[in-house]
N, C-alpha and C. Protein backbone atom coordinates (compact mmCIF):
# COMPACT_ATOMS: atom_id res chain seq x y z
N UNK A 1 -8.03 -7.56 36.16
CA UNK A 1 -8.06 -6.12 36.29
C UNK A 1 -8.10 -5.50 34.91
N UNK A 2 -8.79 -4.18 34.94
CA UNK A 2 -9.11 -4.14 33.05
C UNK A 2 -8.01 -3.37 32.66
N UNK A 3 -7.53 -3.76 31.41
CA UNK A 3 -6.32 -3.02 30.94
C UNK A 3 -5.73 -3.35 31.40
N UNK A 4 -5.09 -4.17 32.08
CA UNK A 4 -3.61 -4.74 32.64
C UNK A 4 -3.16 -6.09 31.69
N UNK A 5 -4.03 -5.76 30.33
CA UNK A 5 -3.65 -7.17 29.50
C UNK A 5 -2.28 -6.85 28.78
N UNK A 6 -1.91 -5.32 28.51
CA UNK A 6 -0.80 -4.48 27.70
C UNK A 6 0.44 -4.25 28.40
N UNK A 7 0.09 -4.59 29.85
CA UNK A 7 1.60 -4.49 31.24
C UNK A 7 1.65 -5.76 31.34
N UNK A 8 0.91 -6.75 31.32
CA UNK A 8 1.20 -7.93 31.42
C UNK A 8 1.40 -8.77 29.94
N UNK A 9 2.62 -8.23 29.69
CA UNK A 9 2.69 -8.83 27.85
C UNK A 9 3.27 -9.76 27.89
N UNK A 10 4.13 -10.22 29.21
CA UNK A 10 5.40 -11.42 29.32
C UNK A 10 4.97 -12.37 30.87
N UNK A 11 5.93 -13.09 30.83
CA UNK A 11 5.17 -14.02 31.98
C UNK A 11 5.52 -13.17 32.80
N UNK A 12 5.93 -12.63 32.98
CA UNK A 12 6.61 -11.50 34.36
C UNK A 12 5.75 -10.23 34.77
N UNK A 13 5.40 -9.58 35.93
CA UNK A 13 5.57 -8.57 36.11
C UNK A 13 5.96 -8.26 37.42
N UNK A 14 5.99 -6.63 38.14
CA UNK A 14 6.80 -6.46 38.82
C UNK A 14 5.91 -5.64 40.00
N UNK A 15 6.36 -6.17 41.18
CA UNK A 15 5.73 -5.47 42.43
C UNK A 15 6.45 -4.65 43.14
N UNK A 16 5.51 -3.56 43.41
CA UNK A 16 6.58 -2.51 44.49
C UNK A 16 5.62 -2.60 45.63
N UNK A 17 6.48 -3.14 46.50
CA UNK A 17 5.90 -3.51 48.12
C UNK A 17 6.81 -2.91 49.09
N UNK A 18 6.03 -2.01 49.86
CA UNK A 18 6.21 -1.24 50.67
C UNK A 18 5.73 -1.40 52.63
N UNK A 19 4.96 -2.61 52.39
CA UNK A 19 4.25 -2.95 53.91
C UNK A 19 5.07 -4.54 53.90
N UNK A 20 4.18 -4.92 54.67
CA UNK A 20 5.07 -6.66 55.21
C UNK A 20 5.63 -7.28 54.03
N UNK A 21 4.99 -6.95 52.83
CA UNK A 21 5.57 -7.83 51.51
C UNK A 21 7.02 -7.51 51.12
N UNK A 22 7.44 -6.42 51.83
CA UNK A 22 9.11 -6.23 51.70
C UNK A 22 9.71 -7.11 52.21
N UNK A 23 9.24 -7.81 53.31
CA UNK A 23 9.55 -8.85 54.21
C UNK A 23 9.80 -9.94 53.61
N UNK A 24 10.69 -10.51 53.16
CA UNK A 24 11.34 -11.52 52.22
C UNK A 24 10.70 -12.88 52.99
N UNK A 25 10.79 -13.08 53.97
CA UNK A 25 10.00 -14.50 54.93
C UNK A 25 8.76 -14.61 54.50
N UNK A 26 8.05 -13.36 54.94
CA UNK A 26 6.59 -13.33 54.60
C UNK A 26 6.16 -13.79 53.36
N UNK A 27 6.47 -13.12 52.76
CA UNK A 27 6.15 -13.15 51.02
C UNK A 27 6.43 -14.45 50.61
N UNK A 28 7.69 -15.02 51.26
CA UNK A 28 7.99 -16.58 50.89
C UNK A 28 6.86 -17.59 51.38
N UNK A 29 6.42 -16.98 52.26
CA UNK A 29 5.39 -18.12 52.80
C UNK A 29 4.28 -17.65 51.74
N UNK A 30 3.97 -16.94 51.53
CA UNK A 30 2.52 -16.96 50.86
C UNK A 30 2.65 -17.37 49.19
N UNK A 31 4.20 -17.21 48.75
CA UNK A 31 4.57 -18.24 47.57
C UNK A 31 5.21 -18.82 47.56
N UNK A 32 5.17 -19.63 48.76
CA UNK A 32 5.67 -21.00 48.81
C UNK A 32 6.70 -21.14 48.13
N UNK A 33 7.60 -20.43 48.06
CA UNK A 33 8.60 -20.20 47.22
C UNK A 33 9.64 -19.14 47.84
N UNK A 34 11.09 -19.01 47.39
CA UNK A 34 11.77 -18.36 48.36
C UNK A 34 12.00 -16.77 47.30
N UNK A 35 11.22 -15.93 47.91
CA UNK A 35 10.74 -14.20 47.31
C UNK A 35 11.96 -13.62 46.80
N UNK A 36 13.29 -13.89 47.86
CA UNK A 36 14.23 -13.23 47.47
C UNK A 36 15.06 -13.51 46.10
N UNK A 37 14.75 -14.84 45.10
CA UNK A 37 14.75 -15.25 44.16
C UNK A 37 14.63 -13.70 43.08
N UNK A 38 13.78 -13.13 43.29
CA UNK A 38 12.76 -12.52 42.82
C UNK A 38 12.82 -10.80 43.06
N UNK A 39 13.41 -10.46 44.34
CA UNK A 39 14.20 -9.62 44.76
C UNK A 39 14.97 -8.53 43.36
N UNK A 40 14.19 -7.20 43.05
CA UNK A 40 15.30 -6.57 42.28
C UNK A 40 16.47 -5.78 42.90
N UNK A 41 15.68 -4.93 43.44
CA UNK A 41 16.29 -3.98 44.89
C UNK A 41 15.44 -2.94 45.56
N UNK A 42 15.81 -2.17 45.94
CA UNK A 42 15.03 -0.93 47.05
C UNK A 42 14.26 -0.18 46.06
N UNK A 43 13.24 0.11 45.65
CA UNK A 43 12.84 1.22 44.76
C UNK A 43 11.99 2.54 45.55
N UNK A 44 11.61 3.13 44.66
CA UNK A 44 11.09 4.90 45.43
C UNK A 44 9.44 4.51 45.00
N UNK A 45 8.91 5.11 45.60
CA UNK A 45 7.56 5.79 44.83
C UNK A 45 7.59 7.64 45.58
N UNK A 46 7.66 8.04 44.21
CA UNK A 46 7.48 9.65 44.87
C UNK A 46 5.92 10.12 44.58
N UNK A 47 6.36 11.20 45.44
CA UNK A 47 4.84 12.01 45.66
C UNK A 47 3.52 10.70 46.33
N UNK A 48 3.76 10.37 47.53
CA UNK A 48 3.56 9.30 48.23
C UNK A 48 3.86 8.75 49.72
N UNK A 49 3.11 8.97 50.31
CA UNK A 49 3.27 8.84 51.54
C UNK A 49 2.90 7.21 52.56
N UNK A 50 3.32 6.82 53.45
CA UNK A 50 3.17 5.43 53.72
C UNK A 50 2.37 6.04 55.08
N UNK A 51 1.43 5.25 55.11
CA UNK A 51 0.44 5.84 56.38
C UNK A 51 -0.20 4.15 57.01
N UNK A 52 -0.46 4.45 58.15
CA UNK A 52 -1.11 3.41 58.76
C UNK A 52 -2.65 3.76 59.08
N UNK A 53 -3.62 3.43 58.22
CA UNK A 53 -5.16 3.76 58.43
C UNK A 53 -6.01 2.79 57.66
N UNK A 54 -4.80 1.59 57.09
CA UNK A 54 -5.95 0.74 56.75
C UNK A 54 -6.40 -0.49 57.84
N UNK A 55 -7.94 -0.65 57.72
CA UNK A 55 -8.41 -1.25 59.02
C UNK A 55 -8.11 -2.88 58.89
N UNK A 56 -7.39 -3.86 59.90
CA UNK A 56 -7.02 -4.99 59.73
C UNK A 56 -8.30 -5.52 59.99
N UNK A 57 -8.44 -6.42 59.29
CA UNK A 57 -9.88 -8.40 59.65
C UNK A 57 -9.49 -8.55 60.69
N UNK A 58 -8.27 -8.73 61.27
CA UNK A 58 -8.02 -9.69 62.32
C UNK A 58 -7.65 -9.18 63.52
N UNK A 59 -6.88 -7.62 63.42
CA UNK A 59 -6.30 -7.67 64.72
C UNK A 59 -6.88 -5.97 65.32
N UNK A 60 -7.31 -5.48 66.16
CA UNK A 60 -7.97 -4.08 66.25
C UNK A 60 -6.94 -2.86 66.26
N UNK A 61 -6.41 -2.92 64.87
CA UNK A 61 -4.81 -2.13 64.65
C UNK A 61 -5.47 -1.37 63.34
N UNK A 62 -3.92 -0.99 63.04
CA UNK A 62 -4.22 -0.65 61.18
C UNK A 62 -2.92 -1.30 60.56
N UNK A 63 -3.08 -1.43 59.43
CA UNK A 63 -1.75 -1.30 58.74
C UNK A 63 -1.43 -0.66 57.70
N UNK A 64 -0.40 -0.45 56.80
CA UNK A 64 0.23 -0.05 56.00
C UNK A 64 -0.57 0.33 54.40
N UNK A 65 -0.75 1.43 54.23
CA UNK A 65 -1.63 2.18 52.82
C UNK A 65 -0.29 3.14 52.85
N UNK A 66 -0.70 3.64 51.17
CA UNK A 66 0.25 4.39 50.77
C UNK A 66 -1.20 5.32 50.11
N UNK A 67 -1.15 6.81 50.18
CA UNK A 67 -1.47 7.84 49.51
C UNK A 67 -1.05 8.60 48.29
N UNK A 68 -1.45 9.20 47.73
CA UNK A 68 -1.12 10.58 47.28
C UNK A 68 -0.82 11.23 48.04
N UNK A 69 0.67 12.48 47.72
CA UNK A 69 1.09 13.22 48.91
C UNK A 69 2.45 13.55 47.79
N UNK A 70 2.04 14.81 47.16
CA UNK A 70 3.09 15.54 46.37
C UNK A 70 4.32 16.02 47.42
N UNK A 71 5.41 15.80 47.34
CA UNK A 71 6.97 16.04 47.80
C UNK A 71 6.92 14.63 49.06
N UNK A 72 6.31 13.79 49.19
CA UNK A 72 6.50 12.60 50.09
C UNK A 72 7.22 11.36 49.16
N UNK A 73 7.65 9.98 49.90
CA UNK A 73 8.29 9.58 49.43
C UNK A 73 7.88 8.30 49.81
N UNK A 74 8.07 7.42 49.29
CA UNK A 74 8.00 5.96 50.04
C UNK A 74 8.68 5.10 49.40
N UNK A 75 9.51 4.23 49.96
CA UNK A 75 10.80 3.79 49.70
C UNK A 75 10.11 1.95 49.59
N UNK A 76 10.65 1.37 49.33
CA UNK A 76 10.37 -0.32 49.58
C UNK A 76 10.89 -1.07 48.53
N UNK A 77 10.59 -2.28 48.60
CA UNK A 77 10.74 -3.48 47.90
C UNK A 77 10.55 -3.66 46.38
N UNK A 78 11.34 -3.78 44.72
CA UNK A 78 10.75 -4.04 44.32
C UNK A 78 11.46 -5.22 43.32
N UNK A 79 10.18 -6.46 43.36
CA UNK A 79 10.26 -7.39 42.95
C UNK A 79 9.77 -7.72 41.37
N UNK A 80 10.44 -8.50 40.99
CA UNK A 80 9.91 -9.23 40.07
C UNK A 80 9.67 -10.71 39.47
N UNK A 81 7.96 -11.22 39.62
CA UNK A 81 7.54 -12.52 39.88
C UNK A 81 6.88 -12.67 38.50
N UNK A 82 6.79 -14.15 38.36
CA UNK A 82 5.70 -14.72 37.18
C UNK A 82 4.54 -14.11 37.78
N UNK A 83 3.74 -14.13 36.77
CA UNK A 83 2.29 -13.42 36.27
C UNK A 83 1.52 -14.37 37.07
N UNK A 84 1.48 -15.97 37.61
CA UNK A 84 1.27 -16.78 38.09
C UNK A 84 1.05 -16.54 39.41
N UNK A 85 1.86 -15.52 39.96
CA UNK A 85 1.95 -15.18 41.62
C UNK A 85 0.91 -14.32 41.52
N UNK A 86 0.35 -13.57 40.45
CA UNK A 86 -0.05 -11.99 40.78
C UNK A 86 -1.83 -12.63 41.61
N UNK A 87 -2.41 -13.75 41.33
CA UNK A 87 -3.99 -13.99 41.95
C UNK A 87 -3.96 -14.53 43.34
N UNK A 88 -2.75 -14.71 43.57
CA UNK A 88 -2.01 -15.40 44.92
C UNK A 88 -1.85 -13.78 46.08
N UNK A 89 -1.32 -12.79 45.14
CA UNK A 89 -0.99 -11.79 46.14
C UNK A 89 -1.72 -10.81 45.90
N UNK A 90 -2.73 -11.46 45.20
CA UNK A 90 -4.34 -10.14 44.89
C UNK A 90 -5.29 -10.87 46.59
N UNK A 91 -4.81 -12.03 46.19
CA UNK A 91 -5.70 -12.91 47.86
C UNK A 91 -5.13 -12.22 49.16
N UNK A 92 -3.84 -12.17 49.08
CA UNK A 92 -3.12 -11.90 50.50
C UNK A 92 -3.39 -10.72 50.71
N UNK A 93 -3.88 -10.04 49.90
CA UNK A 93 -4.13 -8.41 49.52
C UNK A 93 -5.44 -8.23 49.98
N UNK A 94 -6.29 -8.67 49.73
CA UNK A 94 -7.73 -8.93 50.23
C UNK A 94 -8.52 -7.81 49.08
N UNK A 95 -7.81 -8.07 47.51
CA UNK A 95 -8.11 -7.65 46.38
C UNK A 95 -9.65 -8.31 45.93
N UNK A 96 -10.15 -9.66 46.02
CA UNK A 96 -11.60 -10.23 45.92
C UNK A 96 -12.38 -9.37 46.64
N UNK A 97 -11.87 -9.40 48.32
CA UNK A 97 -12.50 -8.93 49.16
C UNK A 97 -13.12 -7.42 49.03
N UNK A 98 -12.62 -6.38 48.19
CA UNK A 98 -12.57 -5.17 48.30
C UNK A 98 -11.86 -4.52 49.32
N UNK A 99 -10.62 -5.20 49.76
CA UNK A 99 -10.18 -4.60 51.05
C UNK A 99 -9.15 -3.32 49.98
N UNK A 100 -8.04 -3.76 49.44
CA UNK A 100 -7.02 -3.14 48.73
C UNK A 100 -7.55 -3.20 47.20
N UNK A 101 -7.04 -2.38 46.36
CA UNK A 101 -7.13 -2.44 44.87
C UNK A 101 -5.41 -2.23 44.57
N UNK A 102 -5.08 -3.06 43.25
CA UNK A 102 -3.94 -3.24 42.31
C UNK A 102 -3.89 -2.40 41.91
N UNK A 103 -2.76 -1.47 41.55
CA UNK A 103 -2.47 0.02 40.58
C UNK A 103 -1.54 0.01 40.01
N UNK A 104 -1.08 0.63 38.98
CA UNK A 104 0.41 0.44 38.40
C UNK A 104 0.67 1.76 38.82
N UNK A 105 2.13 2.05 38.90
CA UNK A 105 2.33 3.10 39.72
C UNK A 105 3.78 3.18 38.86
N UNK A 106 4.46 4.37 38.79
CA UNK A 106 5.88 4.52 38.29
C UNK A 106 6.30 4.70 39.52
N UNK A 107 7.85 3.67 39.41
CA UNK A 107 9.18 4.19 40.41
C UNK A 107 10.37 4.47 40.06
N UNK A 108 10.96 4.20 41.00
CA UNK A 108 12.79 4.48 40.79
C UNK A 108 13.41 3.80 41.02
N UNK A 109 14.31 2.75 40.64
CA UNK A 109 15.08 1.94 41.16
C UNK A 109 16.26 3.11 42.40
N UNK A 110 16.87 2.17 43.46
CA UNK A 110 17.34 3.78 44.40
C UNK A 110 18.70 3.10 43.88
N UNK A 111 19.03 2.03 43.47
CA UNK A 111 20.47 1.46 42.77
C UNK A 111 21.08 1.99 41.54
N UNK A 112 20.11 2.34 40.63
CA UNK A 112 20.42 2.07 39.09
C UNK A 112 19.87 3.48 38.94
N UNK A 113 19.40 4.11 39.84
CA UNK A 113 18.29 5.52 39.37
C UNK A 113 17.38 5.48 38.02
N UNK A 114 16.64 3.90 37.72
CA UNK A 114 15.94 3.73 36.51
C UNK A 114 14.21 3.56 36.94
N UNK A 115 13.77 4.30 35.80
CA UNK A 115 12.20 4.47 36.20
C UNK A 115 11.76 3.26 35.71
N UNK A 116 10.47 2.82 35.94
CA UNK A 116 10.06 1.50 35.75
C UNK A 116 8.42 1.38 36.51
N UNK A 117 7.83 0.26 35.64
CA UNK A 117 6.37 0.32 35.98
C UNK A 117 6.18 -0.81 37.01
N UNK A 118 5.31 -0.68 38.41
CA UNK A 118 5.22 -2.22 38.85
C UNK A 118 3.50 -1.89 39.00
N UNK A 119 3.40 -2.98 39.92
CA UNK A 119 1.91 -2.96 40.57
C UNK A 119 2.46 -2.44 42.43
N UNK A 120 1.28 -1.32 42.97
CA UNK A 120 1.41 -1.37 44.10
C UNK A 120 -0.37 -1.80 44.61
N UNK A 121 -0.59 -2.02 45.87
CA UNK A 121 -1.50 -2.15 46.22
C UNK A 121 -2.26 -0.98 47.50
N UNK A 122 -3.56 -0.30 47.06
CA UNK A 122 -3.98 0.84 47.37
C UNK A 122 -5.11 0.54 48.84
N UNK A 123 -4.69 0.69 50.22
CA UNK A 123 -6.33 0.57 50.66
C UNK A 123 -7.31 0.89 50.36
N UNK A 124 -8.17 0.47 50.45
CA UNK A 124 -9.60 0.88 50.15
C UNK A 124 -10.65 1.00 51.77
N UNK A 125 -10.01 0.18 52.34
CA UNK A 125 -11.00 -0.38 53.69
C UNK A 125 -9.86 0.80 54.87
N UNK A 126 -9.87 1.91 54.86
CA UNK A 126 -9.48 2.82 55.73
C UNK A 126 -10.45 3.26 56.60
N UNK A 127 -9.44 3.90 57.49
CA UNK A 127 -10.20 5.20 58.56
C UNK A 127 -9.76 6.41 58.52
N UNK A 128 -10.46 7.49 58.67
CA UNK A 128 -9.95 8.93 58.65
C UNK A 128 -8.52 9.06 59.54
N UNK A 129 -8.32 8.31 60.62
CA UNK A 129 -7.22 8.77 61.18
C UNK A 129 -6.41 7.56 61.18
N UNK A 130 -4.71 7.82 61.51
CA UNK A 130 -4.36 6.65 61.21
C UNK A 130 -3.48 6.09 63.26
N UNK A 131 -3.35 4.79 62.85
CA UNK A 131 -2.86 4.40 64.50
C UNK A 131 -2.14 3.17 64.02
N UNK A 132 -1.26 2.81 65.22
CA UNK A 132 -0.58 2.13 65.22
C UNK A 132 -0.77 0.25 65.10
N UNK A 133 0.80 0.11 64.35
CA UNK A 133 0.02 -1.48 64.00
C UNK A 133 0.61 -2.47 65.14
N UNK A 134 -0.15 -3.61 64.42
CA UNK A 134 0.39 -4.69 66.31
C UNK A 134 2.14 -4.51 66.22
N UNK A 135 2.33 -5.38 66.68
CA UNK A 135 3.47 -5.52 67.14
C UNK A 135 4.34 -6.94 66.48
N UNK A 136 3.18 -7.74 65.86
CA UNK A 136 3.67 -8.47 65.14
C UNK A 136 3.87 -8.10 63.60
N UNK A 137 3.16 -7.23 63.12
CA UNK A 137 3.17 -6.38 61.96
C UNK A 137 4.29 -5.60 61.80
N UNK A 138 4.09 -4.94 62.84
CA UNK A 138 5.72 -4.27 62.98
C UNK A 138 6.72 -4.50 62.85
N UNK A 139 7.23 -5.85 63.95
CA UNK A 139 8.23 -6.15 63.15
C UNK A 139 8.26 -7.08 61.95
N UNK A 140 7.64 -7.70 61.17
CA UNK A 140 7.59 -7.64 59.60
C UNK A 140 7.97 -6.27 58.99
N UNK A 141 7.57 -5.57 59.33
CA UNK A 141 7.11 -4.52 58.34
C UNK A 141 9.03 -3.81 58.51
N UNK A 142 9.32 -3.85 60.07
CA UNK A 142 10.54 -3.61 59.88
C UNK A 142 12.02 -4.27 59.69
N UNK A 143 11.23 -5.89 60.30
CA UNK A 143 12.84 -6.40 58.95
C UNK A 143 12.62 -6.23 57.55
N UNK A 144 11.45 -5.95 56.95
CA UNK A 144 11.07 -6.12 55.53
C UNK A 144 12.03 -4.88 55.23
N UNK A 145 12.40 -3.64 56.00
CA UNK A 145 13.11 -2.65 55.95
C UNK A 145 14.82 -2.99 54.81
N UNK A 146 15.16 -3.94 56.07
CA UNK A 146 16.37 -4.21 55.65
C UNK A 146 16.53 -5.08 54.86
N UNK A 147 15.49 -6.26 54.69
CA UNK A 147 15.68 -6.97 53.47
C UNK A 147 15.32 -6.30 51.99
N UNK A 148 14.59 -5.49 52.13
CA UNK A 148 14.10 -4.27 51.05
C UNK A 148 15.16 -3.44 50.72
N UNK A 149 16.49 -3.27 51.44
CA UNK A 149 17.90 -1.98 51.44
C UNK A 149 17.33 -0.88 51.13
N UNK A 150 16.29 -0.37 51.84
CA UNK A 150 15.64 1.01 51.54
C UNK A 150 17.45 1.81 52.23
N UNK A 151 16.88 3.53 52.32
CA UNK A 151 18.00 3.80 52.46
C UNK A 151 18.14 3.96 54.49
N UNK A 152 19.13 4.09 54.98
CA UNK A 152 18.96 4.40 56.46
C UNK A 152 17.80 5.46 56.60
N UNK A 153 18.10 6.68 56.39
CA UNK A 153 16.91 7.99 56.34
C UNK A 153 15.56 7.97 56.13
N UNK A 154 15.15 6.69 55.46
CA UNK A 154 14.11 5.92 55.22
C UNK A 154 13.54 5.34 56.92
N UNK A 155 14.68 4.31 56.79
CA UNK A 155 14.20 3.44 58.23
C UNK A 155 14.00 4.29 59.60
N UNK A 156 15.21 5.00 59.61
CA UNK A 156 14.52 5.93 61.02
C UNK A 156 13.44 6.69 61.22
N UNK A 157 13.05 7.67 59.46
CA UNK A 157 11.77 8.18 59.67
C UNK A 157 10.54 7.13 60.03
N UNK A 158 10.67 6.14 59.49
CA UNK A 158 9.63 5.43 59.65
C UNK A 158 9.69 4.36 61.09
N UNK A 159 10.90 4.20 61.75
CA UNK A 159 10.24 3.88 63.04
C UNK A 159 10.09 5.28 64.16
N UNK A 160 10.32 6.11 63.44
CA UNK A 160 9.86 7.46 64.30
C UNK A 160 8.08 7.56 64.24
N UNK A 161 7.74 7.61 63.10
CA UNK A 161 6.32 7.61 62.89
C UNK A 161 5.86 6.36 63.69
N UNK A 162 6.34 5.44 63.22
CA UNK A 162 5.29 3.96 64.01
C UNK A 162 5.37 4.37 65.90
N UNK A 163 6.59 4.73 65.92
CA UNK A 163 6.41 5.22 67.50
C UNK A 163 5.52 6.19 67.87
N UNK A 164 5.50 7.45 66.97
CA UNK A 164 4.14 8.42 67.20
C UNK A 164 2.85 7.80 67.16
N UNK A 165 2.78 6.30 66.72
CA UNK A 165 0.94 6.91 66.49
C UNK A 165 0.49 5.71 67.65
N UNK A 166 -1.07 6.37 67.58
CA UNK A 166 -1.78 6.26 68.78
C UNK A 166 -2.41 4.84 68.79
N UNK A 167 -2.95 4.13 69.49
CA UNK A 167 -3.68 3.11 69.46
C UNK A 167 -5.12 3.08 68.55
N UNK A 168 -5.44 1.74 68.51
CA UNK A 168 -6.34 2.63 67.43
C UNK A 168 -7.99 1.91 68.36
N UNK A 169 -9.07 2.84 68.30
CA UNK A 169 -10.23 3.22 69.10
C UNK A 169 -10.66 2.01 68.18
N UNK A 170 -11.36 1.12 68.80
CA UNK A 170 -12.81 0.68 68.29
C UNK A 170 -13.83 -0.01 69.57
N UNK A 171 -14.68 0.36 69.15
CA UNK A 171 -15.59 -0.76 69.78
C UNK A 171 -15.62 -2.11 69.52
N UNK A 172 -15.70 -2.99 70.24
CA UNK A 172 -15.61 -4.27 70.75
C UNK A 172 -17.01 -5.11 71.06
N UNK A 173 -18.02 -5.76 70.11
CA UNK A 173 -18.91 -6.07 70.83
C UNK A 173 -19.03 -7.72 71.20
């Protein structure tokens, strides 16, 4: 990614994951390695909203994109892994693919109230409206909740929303 040679100065850098990758299981499986190692704590991204409109490969759902959205909030996971993981979770990302793009983004630690730079990951492969994800996504996405210690006010808005939204339309051929 260009310019990410000056954030990546040490073997380390740091992810703020907000969809299934909060999910400490998940993430372990895809680095084969146990995530919570790695685990800093709950962080913020402000002015940011968590929406479901990016279109899944596999299942006729959406899942988890984060926007722009001045006074919104999005709460999640943030980790910090060797530089080694980052082409591993550009794959799971479907970053080759053009599905998501890598961004550095400022947050907040919600423990320490300290700002700090990670990588989040942006859809690219959306739909204008957004709908609901399977059911196996879901719950990832909501133990990733509590292994993430976002705050309570966090978790209820957000299984309030996953309960509002609609199925999502496609054709089938």
């Amino acid at each position: 990614m260009p310019n990410d040679s000056c954030f990546l100065k040490d073997e380390y850098f740091q992810l703020f994951a907000y969809g299934s990758c909060m999910n400490h299981e998940s993430l372990s499986k895809t680095l084969l390695t146990d995530a919570k190692a790695y685990f800093i704590g709950p962080a913020l991204l402000a002015h940011h909203r968590l929406i479901f409109n990016y279109s899944s490969l596999n299942e006729p759902v959406c899942c988890a994109n984060i926007r722009p959205d001045y006074g919104h909030r999005v709460e999640g996971a943030l980790y910090r892994l060797p530089t080694r993981f980052l082409d591993i979770i550009d794959a799971r990302e479907g970053v080759p693919l053009g599905r998501y793009k890598r961004q550095r983004v400022g947050v907040t630690t919600l423990t320490e109230g300290q700002d700090t730079t990670a990588f989040a990951y942006f859809g690219l492969v959306t739909l204008n409206d957004e709908a609901a994800p399977s059911i196996r996504y879901s719950d990832l996405l909501l133990q990733g909740l509590y292994d993430a210690r976002v705050s309570s006010r966090y978790k209820l808005s957000l299984r309030q929303h996953l309960d509002s939204l609609p199925e999502r339309l496609m054709n089938i051929s």
